[in-house]
PDB file of N, CA and C in Angstrom:
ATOM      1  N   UNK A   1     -10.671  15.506 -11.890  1.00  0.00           N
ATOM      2  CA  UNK A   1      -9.912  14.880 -10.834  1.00  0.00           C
ATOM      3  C   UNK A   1     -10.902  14.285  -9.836  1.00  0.00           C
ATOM      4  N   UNK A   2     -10.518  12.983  -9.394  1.00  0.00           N
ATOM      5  CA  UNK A   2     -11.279  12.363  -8.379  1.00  0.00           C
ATOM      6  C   UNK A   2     -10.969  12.338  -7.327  1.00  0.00           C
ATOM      7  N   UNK A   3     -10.941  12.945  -6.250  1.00  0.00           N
ATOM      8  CA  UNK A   3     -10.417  12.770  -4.696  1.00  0.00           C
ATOM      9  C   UNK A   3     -11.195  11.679  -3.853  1.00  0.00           C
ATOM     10  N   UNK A   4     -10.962  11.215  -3.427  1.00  0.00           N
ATOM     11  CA  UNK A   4     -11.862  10.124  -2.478  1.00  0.00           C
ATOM     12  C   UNK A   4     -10.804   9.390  -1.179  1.00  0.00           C
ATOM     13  N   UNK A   5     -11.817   9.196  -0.112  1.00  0.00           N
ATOM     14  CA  UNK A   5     -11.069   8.752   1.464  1.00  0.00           C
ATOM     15  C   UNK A   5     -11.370   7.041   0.956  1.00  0.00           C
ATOM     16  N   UNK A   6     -11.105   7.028   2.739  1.00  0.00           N
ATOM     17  CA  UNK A   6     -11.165   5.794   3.297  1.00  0.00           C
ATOM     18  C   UNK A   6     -12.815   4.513   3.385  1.00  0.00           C
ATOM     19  N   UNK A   7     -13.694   5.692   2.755  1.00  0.00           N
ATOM     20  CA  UNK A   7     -15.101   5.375   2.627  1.00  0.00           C
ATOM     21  C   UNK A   7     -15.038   4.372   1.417  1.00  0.00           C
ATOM     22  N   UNK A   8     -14.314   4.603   0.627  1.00  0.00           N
ATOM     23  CA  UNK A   8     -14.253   4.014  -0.820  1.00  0.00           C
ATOM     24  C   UNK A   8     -13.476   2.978  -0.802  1.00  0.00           C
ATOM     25  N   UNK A   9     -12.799   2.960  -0.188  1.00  0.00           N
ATOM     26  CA  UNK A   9     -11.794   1.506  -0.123  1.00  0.00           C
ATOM     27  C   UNK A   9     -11.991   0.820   0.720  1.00  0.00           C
ATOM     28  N   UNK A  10     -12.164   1.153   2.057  1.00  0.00           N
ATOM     29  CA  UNK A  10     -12.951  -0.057   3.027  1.00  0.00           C
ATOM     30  C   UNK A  10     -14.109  -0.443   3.124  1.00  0.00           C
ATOM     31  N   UNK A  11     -14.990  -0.348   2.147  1.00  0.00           N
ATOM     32  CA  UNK A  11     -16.254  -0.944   2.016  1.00  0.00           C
ATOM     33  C   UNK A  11     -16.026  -2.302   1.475  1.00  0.00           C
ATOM     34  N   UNK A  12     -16.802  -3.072   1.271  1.00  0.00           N
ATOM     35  CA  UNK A  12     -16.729  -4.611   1.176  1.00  0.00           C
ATOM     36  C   UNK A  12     -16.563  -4.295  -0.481  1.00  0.00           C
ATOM     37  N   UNK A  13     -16.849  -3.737  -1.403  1.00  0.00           N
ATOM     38  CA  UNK A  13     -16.392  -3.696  -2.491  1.00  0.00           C
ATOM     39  C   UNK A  13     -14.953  -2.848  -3.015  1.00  0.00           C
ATOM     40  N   UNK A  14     -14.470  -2.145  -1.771  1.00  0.00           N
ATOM     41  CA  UNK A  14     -13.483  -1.036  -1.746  1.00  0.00           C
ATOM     42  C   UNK A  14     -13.283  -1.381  -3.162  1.00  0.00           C
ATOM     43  N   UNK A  15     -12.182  -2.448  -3.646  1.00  0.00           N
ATOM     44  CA  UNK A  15     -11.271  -2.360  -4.867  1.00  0.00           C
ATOM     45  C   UNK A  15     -12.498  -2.317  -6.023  1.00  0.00           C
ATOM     46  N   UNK A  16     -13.470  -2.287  -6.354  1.00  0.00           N
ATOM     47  CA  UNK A  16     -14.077  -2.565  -7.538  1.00  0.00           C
ATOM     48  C   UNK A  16     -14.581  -1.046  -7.289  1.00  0.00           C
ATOM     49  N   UNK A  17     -14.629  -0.145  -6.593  1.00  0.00           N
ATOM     50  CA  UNK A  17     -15.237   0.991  -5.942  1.00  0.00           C
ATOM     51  C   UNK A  17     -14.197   1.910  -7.068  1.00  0.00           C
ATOM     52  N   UNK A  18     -12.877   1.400  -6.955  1.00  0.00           N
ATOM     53  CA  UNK A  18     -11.665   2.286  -7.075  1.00  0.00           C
ATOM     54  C   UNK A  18     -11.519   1.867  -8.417  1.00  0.00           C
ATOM     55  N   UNK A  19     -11.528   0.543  -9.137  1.00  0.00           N
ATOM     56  CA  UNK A  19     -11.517   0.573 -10.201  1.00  0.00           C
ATOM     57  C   UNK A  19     -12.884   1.494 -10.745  1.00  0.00           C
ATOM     58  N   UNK A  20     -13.516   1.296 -10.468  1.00  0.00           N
ATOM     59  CA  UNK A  20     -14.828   1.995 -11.284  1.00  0.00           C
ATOM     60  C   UNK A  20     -14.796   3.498 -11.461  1.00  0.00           C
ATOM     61  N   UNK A  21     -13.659   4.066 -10.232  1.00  0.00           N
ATOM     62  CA  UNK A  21     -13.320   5.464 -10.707  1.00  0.00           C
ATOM     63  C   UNK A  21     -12.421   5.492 -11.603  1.00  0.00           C
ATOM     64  N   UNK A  22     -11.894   4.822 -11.530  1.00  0.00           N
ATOM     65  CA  UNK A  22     -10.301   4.741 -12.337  1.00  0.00           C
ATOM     66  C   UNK A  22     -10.932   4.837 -13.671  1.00  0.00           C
ATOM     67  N   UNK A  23     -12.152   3.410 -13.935  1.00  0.00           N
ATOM     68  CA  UNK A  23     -12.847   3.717 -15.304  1.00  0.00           C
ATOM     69  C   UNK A  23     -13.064   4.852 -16.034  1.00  0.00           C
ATOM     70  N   UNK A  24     -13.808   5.262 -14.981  1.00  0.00           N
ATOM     71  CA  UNK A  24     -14.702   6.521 -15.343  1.00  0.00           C
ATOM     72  C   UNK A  24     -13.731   6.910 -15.555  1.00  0.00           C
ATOM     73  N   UNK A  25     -12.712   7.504 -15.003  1.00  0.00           N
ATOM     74  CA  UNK A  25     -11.307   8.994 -15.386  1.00  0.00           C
ATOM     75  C   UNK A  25     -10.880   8.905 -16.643  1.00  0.00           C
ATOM     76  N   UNK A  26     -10.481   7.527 -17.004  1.00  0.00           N
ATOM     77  CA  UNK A  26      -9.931   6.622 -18.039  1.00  0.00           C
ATOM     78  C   UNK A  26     -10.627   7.006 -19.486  1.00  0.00           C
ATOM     79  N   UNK A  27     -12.209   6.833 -19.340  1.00  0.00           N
ATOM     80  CA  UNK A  27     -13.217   6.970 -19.928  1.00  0.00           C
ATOM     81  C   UNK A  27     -13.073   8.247 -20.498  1.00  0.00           C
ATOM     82  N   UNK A  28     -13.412   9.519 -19.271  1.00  0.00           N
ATOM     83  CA  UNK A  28     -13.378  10.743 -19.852  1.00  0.00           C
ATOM     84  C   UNK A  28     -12.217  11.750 -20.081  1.00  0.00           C
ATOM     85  N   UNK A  29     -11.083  10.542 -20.166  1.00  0.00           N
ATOM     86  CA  UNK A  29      -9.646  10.894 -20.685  1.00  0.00           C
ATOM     87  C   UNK A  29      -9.129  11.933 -19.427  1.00  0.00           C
ATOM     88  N   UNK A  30      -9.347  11.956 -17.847  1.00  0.00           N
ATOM     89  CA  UNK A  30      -9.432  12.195 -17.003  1.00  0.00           C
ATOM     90  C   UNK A  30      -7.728  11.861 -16.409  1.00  0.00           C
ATOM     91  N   UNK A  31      -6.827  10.960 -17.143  1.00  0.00           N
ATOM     92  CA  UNK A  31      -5.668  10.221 -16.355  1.00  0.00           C
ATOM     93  C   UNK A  31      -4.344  10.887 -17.203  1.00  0.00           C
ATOM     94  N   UNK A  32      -3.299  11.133 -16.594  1.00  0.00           N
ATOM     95  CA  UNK A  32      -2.123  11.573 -17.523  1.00  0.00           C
ATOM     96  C   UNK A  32      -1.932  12.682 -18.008  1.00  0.00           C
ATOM     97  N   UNK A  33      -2.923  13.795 -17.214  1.00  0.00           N
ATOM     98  CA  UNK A  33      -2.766  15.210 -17.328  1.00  0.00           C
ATOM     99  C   UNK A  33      -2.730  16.315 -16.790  1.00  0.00           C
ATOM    100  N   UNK A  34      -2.145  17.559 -16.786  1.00  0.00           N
ATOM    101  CA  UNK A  34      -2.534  18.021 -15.801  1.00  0.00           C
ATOM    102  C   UNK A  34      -3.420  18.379 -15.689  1.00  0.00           C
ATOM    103  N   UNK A  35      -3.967  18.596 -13.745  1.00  0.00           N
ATOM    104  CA  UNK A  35      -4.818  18.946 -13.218  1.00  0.00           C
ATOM    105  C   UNK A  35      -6.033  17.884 -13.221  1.00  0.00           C
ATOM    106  N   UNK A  36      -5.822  16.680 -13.573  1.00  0.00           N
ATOM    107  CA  UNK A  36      -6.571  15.662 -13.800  1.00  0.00           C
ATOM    108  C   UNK A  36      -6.019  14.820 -13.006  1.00  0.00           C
ATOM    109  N   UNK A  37      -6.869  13.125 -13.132  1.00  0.00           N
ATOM    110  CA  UNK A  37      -6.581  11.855 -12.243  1.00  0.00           C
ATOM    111  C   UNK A  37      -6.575  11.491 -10.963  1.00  0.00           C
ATOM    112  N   UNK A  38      -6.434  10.624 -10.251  1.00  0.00           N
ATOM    113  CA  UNK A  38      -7.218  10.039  -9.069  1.00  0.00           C
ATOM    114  C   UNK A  38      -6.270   9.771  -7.875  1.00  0.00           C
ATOM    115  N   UNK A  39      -7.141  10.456  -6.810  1.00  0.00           N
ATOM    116  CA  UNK A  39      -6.489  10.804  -5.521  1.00  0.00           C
ATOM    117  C   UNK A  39      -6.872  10.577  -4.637  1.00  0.00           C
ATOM    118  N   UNK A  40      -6.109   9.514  -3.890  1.00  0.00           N
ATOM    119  CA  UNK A  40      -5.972   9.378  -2.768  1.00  0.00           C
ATOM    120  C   UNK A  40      -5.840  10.003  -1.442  1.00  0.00           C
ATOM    121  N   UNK A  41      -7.254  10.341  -0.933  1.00  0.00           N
ATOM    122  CA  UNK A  41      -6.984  11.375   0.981  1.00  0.00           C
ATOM    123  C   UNK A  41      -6.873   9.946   1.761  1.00  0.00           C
ATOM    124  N   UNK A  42      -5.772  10.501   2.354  1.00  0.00           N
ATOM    125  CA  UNK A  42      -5.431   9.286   3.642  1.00  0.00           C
ATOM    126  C   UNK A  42      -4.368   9.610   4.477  1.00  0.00           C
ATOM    127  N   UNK A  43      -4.160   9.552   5.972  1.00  0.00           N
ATOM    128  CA  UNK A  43      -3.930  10.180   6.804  1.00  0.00           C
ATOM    129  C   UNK A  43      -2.165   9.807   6.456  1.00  0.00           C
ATOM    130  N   UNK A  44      -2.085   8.419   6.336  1.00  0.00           N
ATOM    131  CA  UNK A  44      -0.839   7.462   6.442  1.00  0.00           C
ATOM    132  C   UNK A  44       0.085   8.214   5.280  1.00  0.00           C
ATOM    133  N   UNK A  45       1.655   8.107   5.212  1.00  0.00           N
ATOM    134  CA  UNK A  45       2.162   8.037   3.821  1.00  0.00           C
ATOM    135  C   UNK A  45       2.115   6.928   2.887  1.00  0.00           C
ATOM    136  N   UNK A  46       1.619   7.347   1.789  1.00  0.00           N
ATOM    137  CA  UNK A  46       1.346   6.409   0.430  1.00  0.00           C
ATOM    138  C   UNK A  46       0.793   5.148   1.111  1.00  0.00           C
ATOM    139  N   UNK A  47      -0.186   4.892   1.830  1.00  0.00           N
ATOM    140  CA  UNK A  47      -1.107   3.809   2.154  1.00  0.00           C
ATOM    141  C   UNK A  47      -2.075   3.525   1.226  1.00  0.00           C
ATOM    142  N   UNK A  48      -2.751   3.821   0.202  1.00  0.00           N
ATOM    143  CA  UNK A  48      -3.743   3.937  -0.790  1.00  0.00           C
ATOM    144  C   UNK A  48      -2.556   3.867  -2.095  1.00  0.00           C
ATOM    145  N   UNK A  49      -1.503   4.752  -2.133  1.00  0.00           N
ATOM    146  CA  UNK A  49      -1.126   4.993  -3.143  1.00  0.00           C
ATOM    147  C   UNK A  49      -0.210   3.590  -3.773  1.00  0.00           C
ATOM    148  N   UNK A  50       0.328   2.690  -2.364  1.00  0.00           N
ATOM    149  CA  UNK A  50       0.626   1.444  -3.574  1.00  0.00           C
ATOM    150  C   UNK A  50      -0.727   0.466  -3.454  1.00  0.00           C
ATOM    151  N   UNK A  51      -1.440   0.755  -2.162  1.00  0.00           N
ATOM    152  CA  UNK A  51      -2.152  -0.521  -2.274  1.00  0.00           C
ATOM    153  C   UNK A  51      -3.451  -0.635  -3.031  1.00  0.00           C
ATOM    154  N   UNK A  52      -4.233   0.982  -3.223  1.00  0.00           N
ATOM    155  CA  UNK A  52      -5.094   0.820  -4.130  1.00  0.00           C
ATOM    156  C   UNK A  52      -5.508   1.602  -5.327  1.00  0.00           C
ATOM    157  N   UNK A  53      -4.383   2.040  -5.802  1.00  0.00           N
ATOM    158  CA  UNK A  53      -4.371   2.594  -6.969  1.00  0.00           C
ATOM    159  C   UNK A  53      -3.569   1.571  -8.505  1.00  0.00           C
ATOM    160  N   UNK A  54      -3.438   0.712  -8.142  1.00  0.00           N
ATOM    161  CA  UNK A  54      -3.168  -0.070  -9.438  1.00  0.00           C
ATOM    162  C   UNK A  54      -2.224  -0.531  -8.988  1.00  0.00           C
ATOM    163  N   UNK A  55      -1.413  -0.683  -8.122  1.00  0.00           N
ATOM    164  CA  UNK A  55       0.259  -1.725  -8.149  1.00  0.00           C
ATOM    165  C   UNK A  55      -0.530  -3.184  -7.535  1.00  0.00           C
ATOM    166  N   UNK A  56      -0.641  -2.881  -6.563  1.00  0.00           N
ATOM    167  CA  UNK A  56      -1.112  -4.111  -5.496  1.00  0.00           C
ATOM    168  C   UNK A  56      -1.098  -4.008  -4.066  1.00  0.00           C
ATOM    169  N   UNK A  57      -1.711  -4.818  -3.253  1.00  0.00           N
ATOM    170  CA  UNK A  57      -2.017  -5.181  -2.547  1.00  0.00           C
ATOM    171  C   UNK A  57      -1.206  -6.398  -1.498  1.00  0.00           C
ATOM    172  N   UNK A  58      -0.466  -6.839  -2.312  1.00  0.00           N
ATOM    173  CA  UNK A  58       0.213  -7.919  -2.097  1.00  0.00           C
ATOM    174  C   UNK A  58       2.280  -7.638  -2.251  1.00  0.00           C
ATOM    175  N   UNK A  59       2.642  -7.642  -1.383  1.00  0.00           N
ATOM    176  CA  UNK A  59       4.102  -6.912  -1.578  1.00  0.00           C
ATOM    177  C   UNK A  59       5.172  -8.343  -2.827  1.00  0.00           C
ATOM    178  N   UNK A  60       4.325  -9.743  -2.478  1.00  0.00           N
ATOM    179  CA  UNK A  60       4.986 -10.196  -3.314  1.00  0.00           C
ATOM    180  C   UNK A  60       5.083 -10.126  -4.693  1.00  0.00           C
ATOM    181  N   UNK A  61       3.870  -9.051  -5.133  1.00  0.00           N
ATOM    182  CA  UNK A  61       3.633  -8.657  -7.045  1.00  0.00           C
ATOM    183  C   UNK A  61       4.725  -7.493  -6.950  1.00  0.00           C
ATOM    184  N   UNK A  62       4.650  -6.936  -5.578  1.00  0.00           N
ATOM    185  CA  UNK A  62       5.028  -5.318  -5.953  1.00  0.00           C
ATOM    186  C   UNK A  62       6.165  -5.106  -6.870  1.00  0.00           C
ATOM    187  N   UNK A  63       6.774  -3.919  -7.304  1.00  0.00           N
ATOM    188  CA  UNK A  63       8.273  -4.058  -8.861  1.00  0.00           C
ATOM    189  C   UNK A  63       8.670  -4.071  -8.047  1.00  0.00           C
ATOM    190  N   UNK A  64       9.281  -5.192  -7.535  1.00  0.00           N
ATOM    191  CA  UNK A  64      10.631  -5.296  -6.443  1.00  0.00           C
ATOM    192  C   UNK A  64      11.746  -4.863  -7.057  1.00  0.00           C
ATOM    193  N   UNK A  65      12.014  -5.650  -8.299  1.00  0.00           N
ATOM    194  CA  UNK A  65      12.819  -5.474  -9.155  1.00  0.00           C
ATOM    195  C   UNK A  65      13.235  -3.994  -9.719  1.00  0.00           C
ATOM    196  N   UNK A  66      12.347  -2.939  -9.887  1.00  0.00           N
ATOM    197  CA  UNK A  66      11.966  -2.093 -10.496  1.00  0.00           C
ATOM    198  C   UNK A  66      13.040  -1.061  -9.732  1.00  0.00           C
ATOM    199  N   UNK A  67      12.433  -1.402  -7.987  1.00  0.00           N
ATOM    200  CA  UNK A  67      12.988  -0.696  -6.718  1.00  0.00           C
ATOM    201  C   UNK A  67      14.232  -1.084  -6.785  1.00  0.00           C
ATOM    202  N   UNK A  68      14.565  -2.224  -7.105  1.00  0.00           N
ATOM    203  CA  UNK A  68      15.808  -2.354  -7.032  1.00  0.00           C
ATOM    204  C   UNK A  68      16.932  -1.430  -7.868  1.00  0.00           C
ATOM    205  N   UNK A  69      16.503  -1.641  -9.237  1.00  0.00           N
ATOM    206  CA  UNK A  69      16.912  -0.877 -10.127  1.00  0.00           C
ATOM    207  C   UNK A  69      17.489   0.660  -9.618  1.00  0.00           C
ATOM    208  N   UNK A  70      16.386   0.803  -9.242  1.00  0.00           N
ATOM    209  CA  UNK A  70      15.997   2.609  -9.548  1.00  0.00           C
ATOM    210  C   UNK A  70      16.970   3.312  -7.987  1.00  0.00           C
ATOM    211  N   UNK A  71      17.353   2.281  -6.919  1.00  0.00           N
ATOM    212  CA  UNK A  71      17.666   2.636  -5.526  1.00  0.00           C
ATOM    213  C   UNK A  71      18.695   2.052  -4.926  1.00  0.00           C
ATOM    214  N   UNK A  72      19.022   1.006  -5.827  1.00  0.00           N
ATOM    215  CA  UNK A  72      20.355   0.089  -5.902  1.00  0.00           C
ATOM    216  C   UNK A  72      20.604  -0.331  -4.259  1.00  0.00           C
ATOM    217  N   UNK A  73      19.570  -1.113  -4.245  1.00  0.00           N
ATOM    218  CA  UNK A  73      19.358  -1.912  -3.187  1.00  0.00           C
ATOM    219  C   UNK A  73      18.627  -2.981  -3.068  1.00  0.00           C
ATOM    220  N   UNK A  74      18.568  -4.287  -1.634  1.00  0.00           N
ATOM    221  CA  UNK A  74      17.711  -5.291  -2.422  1.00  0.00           C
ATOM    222  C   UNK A  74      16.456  -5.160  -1.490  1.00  0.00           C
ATOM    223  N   UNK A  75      15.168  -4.911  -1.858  1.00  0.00           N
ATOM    224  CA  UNK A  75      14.075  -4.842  -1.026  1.00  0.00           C
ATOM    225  C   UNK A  75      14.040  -6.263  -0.628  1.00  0.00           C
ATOM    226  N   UNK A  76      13.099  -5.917   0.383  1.00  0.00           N
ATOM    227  CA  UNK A  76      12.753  -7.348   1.138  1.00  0.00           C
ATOM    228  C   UNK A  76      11.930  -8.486   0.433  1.00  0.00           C
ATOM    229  N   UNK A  77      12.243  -9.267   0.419  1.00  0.00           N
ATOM    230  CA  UNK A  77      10.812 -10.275  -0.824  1.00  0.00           C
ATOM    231  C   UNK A  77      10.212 -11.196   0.517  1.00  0.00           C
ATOM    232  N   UNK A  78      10.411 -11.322   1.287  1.00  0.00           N
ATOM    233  CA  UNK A  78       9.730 -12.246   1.942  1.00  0.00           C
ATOM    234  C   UNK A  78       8.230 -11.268   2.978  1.00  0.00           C
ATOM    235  N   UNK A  79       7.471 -11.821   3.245  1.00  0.00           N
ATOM    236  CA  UNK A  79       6.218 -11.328   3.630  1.00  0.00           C
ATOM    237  C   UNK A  79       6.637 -11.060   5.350  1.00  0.00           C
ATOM    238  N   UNK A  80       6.133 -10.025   5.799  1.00  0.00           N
ATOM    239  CA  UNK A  80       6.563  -9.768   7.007  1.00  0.00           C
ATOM    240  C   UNK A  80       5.124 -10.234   7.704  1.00  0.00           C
ATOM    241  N   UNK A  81       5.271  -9.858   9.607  1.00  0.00           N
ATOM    242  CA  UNK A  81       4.370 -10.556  10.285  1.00  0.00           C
ATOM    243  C   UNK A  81       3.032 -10.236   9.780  1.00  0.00           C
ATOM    244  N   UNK A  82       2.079 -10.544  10.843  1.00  0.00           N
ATOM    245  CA  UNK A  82       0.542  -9.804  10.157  1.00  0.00           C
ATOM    246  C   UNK A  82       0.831  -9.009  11.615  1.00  0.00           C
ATOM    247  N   UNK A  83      -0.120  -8.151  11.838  1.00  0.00           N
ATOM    248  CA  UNK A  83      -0.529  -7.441  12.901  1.00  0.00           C
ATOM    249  C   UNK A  83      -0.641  -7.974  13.979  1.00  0.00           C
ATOM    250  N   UNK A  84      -0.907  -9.052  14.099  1.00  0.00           N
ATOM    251  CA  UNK A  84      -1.184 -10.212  15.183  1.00  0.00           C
ATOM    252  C   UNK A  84      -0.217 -10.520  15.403  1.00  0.00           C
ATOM    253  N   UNK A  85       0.308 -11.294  14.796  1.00  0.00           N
ATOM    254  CA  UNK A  85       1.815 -11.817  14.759  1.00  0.00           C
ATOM    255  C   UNK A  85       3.158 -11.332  15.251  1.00  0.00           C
ATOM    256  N   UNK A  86       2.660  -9.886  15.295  1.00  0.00           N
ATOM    257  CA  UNK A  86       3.743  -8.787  15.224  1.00  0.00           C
ATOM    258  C   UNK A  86       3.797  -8.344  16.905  1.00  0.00           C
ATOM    259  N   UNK A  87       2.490  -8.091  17.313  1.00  0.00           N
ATOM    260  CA  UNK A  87       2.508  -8.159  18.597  1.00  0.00           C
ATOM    261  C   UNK A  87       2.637  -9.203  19.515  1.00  0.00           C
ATOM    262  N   UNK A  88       2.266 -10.271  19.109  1.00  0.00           N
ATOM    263  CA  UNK A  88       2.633 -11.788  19.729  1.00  0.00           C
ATOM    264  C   UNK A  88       3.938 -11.597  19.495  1.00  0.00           C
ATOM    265  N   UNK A  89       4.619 -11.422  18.670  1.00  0.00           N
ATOM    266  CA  UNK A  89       5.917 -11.531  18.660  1.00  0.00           C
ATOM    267  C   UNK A  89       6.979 -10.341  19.732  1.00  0.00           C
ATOM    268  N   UNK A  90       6.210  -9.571  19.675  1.00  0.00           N
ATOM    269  CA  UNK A  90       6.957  -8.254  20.719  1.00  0.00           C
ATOM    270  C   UNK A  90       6.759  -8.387  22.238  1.00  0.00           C
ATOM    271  N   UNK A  91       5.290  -9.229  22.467  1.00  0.00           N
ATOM    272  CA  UNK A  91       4.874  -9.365  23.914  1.00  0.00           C
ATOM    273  C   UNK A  91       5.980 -11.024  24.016  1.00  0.00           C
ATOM    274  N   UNK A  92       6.252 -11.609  23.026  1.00  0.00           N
ATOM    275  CA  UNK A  92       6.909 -13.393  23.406  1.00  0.00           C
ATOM    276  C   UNK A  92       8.296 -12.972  23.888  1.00  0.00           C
ATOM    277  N   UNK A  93       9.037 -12.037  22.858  1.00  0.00           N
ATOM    278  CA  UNK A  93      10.343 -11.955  22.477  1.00  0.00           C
ATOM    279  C   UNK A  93      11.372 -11.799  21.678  1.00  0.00           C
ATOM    280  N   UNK A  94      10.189 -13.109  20.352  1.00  0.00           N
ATOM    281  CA  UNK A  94      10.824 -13.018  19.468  1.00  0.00           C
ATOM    282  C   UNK A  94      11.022 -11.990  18.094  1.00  0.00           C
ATOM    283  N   UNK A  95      10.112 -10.653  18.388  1.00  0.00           N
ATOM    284  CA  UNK A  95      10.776  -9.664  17.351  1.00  0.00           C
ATOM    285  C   UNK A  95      11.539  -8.380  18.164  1.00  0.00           C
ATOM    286  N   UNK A  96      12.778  -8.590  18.123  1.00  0.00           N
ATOM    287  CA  UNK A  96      13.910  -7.873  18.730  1.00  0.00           C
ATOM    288  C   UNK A  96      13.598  -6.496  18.566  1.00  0.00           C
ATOM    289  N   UNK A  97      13.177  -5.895  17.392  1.00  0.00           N
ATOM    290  CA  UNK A  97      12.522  -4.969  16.867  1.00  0.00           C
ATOM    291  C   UNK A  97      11.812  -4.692  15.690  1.00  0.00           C
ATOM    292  N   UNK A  98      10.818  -3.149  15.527  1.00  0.00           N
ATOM    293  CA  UNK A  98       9.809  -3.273  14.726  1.00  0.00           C
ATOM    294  C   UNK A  98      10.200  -2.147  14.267  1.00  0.00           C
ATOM    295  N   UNK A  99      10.107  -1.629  12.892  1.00  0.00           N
ATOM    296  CA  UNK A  99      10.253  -0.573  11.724  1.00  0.00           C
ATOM    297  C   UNK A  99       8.852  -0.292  11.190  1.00  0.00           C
ATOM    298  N   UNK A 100       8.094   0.402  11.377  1.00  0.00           N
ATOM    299  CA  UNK A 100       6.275   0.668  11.269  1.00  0.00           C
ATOM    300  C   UNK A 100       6.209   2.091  10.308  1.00  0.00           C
ATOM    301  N   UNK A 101       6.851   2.008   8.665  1.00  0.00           N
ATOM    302  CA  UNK A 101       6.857   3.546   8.097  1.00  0.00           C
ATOM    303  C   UNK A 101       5.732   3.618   7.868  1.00  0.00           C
ATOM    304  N   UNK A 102       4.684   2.873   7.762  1.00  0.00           N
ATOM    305  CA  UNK A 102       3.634   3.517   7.698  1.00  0.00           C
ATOM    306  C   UNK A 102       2.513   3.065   8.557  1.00  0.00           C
ATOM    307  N   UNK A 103       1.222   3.835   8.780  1.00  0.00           N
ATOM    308  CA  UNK A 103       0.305   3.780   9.911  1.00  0.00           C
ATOM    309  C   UNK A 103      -0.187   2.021   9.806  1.00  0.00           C
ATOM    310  N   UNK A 104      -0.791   1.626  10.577  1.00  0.00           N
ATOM    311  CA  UNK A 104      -1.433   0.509  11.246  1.00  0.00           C
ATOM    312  C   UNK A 104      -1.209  -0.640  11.015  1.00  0.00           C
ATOM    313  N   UNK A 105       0.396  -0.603  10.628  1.00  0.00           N
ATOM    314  CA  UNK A 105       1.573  -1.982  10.413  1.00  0.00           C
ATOM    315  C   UNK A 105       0.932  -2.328   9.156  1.00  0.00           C
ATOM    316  N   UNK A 106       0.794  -1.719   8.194  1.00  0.00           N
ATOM    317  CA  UNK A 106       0.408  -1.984   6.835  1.00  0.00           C
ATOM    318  C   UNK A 106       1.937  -2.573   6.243  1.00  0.00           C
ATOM    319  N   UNK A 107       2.666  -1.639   6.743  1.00  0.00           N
ATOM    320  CA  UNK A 107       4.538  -2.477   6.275  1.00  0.00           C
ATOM    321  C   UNK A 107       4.982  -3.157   7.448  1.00  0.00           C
ATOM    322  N   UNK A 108       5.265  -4.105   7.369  1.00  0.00           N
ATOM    323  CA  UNK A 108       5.835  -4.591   8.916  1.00  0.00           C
ATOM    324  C   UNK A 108       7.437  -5.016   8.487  1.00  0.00           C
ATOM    325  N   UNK A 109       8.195  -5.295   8.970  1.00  0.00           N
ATOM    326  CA  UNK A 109       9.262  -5.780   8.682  1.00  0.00           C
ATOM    327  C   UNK A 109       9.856  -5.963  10.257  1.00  0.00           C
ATOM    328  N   UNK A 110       9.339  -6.978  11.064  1.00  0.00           N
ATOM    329  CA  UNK A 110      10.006  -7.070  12.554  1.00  0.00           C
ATOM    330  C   UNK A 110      10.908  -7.530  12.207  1.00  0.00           C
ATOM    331  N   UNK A 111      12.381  -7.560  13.169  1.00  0.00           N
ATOM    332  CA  UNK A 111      13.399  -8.017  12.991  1.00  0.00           C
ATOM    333  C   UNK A 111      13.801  -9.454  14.289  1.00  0.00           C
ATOM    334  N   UNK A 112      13.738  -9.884  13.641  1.00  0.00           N
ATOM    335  CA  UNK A 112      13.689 -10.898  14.763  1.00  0.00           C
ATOM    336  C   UNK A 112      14.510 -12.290  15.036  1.00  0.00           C
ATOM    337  N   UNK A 113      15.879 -12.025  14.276  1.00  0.00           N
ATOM    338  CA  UNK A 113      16.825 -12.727  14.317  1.00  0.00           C
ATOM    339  C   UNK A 113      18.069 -12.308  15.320  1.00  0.00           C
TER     340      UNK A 113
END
């Protein structure tokens, strides 16, 4: 089992850092068992766990579809503010309100209609 922080993913190579463990686990048949495979320490809920363990990074790849399925509901597909944006938008007016489930507006979804 591989445990690893925030050292490994925010370095300028973070994602090739994380694949290269992933390799290695992969390699020494390390994935898909118990007491084995690769773990994410991080303060946030599931902050590492969609963005750098193999789904993505990007919410427009994420299984939207998948979520849908499985929760019978329609996730959001459109890209929410950036961090910047989000507070420009709270100090202007225009986001009425903000939903923040996880730490440092990694999900944003302001509401601002």
């Amino acid at each position: 089992m591989v445990l690893y922080g925030m050292g490994i993913t925010q370095h300028h190579n973070g994602m090739h850092n994380v694949q290269m463990l992933s390799n290695l686990l992969l390699l020494c048949g390390n994935i898909g068992k118990p007491g084995a495979g690769i773990c994410p320490i991080h303060s946030h809920s599931n902050v590492q766990g969609q963005r750098t363990v193999g789904i993505t990074e990007k919410p427009e790849l994420a299984p939207l579809d998948k979520l849908k399925e499985l929760y019978a509901f329609e996730p959001p597909r459109e890209k929410g503010l950036t961090t910047v944006e989000a507070c420009k938008g709270v100090l202007d007016g225009s986001v009425k309100a903000f939903i923040g489930p996880s730490g440092n507006f990694r999900w944003r979804f302001p509401i601002t209609t």
